[in-house]
Structure formats: C-alpha cells, structure tokens
PDB file of N, CA and C in Angstrom:
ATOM      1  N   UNK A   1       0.842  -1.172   0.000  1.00  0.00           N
ATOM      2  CA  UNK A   1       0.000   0.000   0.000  1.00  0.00           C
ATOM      3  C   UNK A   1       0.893   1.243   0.000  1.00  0.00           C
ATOM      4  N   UNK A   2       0.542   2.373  -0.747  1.00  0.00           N
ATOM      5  CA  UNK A   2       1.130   3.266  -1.234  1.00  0.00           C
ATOM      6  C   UNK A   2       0.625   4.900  -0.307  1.00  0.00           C
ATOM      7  N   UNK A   3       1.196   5.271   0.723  1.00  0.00           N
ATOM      8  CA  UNK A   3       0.353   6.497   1.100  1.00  0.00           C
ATOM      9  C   UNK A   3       1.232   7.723   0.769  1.00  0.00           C
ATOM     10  N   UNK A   4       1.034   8.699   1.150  1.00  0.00           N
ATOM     11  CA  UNK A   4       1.725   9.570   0.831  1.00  0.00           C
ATOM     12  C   UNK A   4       2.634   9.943   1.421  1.00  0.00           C
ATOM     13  N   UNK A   5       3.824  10.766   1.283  1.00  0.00           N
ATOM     14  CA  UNK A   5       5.212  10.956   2.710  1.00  0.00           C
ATOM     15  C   UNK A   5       4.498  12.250   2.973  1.00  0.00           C
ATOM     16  N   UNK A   6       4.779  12.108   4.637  1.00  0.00           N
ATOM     17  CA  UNK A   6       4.058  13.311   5.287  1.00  0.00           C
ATOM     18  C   UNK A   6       4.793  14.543   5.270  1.00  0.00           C
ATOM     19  N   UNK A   7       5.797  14.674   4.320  1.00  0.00           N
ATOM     20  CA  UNK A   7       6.325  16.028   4.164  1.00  0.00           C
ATOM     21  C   UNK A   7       4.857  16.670   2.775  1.00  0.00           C
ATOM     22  N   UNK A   8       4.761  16.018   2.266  1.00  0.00           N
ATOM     23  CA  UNK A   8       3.828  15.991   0.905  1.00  0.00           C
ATOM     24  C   UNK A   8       2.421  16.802   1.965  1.00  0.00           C
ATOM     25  N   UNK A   9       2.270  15.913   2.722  1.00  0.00           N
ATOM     26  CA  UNK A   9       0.624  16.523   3.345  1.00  0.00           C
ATOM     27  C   UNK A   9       1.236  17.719   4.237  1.00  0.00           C
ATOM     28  N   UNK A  10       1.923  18.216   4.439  1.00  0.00           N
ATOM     29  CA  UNK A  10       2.561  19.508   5.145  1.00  0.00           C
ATOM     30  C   UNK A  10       2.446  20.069   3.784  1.00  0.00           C
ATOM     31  N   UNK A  11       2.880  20.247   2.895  1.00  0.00           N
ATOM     32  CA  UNK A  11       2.714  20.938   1.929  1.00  0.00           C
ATOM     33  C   UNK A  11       1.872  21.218   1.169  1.00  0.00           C
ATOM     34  N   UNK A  12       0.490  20.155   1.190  1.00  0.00           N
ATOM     35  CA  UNK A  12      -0.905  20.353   0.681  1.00  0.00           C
ATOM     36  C   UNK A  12      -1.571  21.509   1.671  1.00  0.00           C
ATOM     37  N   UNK A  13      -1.087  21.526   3.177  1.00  0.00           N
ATOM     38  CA  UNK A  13      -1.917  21.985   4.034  1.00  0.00           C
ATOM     39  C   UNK A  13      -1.375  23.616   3.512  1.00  0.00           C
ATOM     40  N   UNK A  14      -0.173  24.059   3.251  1.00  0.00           N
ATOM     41  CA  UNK A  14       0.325  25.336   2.937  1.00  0.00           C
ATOM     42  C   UNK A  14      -0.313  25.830   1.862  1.00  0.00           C
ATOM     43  N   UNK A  15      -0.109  24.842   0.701  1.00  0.00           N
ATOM     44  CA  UNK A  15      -0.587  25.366   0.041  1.00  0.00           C
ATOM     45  C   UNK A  15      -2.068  25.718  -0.493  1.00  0.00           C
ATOM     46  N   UNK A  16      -2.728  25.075   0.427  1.00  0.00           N
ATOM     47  CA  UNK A  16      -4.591  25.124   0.817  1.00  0.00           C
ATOM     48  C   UNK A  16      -4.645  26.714   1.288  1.00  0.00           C
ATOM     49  N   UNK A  17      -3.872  26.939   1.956  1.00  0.00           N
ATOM     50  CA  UNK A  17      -3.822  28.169   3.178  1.00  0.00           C
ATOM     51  C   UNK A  17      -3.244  29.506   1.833  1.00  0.00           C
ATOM     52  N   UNK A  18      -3.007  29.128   0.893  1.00  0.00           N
ATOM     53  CA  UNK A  18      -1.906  30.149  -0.197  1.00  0.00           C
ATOM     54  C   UNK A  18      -2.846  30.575  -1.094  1.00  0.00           C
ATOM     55  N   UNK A  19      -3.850  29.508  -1.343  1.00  0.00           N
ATOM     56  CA  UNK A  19      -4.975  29.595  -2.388  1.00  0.00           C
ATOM     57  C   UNK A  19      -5.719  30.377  -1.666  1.00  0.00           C
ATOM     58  N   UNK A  20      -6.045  30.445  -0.813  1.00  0.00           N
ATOM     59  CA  UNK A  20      -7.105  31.610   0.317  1.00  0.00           C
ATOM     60  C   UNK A  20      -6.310  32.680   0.404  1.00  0.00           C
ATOM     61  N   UNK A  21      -5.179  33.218   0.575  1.00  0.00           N
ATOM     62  CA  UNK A  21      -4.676  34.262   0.742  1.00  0.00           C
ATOM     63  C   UNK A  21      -4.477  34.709  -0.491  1.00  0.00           C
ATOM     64  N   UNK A  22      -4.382  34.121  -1.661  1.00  0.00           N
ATOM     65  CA  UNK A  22      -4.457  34.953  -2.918  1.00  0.00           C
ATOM     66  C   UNK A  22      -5.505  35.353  -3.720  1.00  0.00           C
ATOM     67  N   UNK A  23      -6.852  35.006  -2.778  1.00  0.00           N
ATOM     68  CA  UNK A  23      -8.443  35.463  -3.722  1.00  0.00           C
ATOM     69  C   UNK A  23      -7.940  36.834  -4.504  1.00  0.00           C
ATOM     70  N   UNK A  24      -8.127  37.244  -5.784  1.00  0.00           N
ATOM     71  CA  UNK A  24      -8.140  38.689  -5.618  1.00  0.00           C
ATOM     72  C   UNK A  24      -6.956  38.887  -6.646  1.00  0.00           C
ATOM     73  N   UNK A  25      -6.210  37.430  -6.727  1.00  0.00           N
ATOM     74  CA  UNK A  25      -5.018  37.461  -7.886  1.00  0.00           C
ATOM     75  C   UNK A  25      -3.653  38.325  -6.747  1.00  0.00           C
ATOM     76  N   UNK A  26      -3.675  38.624  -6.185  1.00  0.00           N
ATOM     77  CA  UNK A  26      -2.361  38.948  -5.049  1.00  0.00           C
ATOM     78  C   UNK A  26      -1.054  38.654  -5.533  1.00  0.00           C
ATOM     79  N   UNK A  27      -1.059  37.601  -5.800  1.00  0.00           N
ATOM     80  CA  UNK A  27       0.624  37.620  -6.860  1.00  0.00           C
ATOM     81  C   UNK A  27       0.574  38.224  -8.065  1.00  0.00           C
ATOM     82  N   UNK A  28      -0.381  38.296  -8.951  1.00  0.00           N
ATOM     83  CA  UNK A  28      -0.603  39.230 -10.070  1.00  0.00           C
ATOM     84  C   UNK A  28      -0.722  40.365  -9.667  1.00  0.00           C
ATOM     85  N   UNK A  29      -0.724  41.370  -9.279  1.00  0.00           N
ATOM     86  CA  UNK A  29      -0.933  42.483  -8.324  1.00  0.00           C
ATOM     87  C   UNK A  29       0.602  42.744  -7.936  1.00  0.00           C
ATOM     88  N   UNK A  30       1.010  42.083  -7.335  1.00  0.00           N
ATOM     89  CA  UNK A  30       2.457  42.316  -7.326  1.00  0.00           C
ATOM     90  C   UNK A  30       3.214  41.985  -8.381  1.00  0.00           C
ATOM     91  N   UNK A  31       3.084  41.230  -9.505  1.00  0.00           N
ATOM     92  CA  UNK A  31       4.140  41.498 -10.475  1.00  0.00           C
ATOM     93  C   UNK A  31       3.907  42.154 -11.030  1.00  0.00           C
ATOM     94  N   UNK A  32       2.769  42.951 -10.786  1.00  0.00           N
ATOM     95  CA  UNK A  32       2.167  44.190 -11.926  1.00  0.00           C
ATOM     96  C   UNK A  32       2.745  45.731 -10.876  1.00  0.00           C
ATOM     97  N   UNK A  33       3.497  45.583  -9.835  1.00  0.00           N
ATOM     98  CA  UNK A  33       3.687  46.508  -9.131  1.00  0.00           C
ATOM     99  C   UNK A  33       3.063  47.178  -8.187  1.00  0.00           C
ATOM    100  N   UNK A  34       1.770  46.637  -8.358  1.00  0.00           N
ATOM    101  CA  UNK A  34       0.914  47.073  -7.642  1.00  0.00           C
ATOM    102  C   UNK A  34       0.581  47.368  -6.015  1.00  0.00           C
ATOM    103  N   UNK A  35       1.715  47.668  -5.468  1.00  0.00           N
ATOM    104  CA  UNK A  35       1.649  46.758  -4.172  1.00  0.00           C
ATOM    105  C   UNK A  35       0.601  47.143  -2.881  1.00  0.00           C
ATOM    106  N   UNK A  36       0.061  48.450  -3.286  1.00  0.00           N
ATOM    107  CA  UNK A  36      -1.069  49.047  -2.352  1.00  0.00           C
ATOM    108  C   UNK A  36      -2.314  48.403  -2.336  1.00  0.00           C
ATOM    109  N   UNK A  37      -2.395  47.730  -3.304  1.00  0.00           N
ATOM    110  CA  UNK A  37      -3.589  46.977  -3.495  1.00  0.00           C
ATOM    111  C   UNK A  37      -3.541  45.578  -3.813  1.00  0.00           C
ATOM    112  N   UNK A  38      -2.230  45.052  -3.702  1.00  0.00           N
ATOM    113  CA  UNK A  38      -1.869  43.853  -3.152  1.00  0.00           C
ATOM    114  C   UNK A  38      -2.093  43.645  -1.827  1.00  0.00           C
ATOM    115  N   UNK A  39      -1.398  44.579  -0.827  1.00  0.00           N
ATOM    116  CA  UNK A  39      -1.629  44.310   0.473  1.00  0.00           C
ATOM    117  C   UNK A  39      -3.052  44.439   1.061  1.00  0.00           C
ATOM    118  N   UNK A  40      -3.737  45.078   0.444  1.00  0.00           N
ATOM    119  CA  UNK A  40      -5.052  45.375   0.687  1.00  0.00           C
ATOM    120  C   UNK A  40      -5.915  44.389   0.168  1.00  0.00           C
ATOM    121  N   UNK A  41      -5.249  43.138  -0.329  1.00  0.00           N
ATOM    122  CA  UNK A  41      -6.267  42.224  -0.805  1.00  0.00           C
ATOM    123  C   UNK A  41      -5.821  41.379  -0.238  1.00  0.00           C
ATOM    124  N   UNK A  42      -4.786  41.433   0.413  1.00  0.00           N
ATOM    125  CA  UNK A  42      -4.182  40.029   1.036  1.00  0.00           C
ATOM    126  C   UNK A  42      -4.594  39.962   2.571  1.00  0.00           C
ATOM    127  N   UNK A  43      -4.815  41.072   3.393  1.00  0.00           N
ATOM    128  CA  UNK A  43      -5.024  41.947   4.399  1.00  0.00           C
ATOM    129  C   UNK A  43      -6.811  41.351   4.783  1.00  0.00           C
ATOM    130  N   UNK A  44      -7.456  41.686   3.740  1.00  0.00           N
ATOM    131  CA  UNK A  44      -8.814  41.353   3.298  1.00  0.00           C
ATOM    132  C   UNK A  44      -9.093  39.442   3.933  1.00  0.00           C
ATOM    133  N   UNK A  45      -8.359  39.137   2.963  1.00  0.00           N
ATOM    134  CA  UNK A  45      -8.201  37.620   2.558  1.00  0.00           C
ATOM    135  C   UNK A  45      -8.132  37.065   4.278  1.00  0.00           C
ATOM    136  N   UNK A  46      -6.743  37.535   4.641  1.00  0.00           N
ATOM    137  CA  UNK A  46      -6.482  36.921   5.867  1.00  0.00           C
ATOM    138  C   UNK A  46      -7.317  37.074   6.831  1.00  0.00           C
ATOM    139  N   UNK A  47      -8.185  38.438   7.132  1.00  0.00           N
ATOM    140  CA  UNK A  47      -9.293  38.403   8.207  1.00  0.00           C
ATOM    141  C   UNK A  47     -10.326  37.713   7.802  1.00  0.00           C
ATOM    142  N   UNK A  48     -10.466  37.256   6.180  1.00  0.00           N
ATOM    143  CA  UNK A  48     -12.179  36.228   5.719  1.00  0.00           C
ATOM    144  C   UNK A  48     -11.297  35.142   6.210  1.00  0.00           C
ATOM    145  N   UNK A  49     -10.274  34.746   6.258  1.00  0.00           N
ATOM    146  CA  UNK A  49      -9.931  33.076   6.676  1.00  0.00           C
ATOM    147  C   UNK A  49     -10.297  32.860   8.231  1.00  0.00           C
ATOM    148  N   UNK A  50     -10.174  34.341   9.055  1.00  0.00           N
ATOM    149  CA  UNK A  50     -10.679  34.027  10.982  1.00  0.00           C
ATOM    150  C   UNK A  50     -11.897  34.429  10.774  1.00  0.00           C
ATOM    151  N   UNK A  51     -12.604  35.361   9.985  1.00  0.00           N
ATOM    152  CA  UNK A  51     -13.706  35.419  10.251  1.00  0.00           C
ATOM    153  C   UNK A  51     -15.100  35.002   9.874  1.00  0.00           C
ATOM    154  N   UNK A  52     -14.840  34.763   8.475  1.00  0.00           N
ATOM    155  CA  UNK A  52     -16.232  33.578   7.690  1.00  0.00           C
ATOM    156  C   UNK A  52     -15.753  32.226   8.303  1.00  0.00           C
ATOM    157  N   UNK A  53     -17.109  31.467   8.473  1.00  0.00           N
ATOM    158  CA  UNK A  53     -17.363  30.093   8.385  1.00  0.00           C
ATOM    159  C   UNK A  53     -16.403  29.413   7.222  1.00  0.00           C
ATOM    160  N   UNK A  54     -16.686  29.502   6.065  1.00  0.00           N
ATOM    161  CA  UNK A  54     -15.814  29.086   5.311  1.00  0.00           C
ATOM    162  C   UNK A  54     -14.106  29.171   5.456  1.00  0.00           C
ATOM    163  N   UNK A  55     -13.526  30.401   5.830  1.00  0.00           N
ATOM    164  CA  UNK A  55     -12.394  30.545   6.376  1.00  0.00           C
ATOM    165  C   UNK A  55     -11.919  29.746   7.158  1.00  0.00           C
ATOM    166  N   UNK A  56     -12.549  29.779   8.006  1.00  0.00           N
ATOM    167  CA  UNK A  56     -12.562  28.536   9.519  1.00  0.00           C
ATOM    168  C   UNK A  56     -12.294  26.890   9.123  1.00  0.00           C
ATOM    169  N   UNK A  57     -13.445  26.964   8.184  1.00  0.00           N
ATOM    170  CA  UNK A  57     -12.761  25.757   7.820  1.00  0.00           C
ATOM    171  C   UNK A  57     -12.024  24.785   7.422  1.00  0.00           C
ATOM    172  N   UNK A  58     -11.411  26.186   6.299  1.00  0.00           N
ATOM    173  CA  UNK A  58     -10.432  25.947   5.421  1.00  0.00           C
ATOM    174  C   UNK A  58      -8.934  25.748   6.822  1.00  0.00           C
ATOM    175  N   UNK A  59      -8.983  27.181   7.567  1.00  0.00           N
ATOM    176  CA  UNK A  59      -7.745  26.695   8.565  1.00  0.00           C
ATOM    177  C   UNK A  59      -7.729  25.451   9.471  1.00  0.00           C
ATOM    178  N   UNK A  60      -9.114  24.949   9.530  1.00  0.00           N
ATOM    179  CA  UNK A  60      -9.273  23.609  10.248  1.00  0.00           C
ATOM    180  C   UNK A  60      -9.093  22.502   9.280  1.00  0.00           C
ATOM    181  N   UNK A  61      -8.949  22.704   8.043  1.00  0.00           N
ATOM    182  CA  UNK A  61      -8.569  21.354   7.372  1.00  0.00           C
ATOM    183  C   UNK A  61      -7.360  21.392   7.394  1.00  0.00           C
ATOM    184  N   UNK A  62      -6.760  23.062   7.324  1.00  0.00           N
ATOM    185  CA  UNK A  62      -4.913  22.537   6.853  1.00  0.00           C
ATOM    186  C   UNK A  62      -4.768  22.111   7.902  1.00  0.00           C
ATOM    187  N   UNK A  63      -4.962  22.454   9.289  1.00  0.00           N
ATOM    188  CA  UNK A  63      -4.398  21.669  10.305  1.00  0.00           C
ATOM    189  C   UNK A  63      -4.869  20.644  10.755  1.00  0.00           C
ATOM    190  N   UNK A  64      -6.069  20.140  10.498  1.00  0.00           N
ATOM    191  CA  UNK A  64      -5.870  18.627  10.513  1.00  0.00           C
ATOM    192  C   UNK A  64      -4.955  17.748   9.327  1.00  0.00           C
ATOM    193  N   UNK A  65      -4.296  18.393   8.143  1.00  0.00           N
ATOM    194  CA  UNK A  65      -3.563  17.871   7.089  1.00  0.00           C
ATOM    195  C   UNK A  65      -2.580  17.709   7.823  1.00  0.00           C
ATOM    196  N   UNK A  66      -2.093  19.183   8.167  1.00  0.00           N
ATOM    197  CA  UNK A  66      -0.706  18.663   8.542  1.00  0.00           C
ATOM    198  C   UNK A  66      -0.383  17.976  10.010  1.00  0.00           C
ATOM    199  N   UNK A  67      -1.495  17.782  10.885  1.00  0.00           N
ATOM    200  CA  UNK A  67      -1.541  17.067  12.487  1.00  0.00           C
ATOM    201  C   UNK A  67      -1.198  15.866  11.489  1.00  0.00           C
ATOM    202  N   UNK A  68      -1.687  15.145  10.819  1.00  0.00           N
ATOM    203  CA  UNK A  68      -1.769  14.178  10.261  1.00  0.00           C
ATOM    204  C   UNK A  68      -0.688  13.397   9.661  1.00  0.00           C
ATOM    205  N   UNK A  69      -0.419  14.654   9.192  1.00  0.00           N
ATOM    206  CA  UNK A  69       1.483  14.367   8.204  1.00  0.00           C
ATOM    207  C   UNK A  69       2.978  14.180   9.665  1.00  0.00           C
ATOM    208  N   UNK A  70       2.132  15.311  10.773  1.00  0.00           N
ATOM    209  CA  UNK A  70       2.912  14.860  11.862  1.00  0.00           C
ATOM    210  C   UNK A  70       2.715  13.504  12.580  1.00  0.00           C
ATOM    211  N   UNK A  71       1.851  12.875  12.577  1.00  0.00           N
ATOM    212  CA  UNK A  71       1.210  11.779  13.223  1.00  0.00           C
ATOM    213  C   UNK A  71       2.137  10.472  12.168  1.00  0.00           C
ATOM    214  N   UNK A  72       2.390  11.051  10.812  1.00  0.00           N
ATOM    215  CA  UNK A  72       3.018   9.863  10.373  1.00  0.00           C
ATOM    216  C   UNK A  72       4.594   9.777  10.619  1.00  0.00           C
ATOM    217  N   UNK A  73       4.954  11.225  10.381  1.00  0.00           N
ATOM    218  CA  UNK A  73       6.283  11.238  10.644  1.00  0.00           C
ATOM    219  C   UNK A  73       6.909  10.586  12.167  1.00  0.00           C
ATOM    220  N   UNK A  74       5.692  11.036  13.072  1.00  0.00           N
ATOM    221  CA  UNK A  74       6.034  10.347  14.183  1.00  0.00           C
ATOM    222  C   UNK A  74       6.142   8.969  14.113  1.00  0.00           C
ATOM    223  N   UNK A  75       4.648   8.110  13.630  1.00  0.00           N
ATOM    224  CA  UNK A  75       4.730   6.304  13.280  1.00  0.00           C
ATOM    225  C   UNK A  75       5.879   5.986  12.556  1.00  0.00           C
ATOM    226  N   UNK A  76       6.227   6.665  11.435  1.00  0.00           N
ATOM    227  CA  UNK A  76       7.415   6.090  10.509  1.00  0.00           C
ATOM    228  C   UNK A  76       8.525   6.765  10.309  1.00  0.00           C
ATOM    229  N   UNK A  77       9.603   7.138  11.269  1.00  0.00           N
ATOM    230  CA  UNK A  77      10.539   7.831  11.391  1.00  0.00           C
ATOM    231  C   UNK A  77      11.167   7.485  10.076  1.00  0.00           C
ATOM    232  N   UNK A  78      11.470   6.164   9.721  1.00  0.00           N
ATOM    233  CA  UNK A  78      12.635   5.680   8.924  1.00  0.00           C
ATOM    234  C   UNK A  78      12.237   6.500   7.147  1.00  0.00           C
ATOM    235  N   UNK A  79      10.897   6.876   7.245  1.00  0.00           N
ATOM    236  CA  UNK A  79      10.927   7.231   5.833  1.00  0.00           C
ATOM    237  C   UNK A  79      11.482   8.435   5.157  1.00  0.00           C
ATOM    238  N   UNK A  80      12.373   8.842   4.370  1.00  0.00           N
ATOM    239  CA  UNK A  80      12.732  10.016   3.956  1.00  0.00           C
ATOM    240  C   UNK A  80      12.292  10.025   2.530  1.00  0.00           C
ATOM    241  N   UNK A  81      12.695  11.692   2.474  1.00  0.00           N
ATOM    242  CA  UNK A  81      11.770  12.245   1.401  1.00  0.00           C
ATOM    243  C   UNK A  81      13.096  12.722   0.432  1.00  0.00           C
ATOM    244  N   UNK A  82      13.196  12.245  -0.846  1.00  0.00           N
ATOM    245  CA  UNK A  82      14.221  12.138  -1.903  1.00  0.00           C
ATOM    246  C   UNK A  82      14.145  11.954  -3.219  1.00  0.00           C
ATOM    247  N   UNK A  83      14.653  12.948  -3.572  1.00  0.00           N
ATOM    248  CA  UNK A  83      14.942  13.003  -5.409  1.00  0.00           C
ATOM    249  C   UNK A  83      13.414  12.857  -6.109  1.00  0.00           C
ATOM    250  N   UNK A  84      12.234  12.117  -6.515  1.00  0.00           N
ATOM    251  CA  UNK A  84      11.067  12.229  -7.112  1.00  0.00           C
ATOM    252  C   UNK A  84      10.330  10.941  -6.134  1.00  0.00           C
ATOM    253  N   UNK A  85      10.767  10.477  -4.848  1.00  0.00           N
ATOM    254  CA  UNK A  85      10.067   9.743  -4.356  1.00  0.00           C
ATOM    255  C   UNK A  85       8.918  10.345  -3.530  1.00  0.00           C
ATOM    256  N   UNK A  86       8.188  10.329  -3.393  1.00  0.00           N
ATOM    257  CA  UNK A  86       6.895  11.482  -2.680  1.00  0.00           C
ATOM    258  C   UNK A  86       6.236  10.094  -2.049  1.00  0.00           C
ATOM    259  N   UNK A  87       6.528   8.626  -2.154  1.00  0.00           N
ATOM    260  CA  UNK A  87       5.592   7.695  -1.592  1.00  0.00           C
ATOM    261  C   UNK A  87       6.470   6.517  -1.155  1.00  0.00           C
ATOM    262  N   UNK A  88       5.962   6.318   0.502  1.00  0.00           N
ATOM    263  CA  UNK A  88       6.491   5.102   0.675  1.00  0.00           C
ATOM    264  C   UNK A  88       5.727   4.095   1.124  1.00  0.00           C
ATOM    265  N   UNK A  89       6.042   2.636   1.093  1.00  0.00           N
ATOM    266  CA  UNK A  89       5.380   1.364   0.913  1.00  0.00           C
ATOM    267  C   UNK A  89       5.336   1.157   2.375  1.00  0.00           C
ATOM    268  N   UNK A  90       4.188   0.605   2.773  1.00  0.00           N
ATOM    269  CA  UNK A  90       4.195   0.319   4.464  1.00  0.00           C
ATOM    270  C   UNK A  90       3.243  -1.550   3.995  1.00  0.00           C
TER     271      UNK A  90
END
C-alpha cells in the first residue's frame, strides 16, 4: 500500500492556506507593481480566513492535514523524502 510521505501533506496543508490568501489574484498584483492593493487584498483575505465560516474551515482542514502528516512522521521515522520519491510502501 502506497500512502503519501508526510512532508507531501505539510505541503498540501500550505498550500490550501496560499490559495485563500491569494483570492483577488495577489501575486498578479504584485508582479504588476501594484503593491497598495496587493496588500489590501491580502489583508482582506487573511481576516475572511478568521472570520467567515468558510475561512474557519479551510484553517481547520490545513491543520488537521498537517496534524496528520505529523502523526506519520512520528509512526514512521525511517521514511525520507528524496529526489522524485513522494511515496512510501508500508
């Protein structure tokens, strides 16, 4: 059986949390120079993630992702994460 290495689910959980902070195009905004209204959308973003329901949830899934990815690293110390391997066999 094939699961995933829990560096992988640490990194789903970030990047769950990256997609919410960029509603609004926020990296486009900054390569366009824009940066007053970059921060002002990112600013935005981060108080809808504590303060909508939806927000909430989204920060309660990354951290159950990554509790999870810690929970394996703890069970399976021996597995490391290398060159294009992202999966190990248990």
């Amino acid at each position: 059986m094939a699961v995933p290495h829990p560096s992988v689910t640490g990194l789903a959980a970030g990047f769950s949390l990256v997609d919410d902070l960029n509603k609004g195009n926020v990296v486009g905004l900054i390569m366009d120079g824009n940066f007053d209204n970059a921060i002002k959308s990112i600013s935005v973003n981060s108080q809808n993630l504590i303060k909508t329901t939806e927000g909430r949830k989204s920060l309660a899934q990354a951290v159950g992702i990554a509790a999870i990815g810690a929970w394996a690293r703890r069970s399976f110390p021996s597995t490391k994460l290398g060159g294009s391997k992202f999966f190990f066999r248990i």
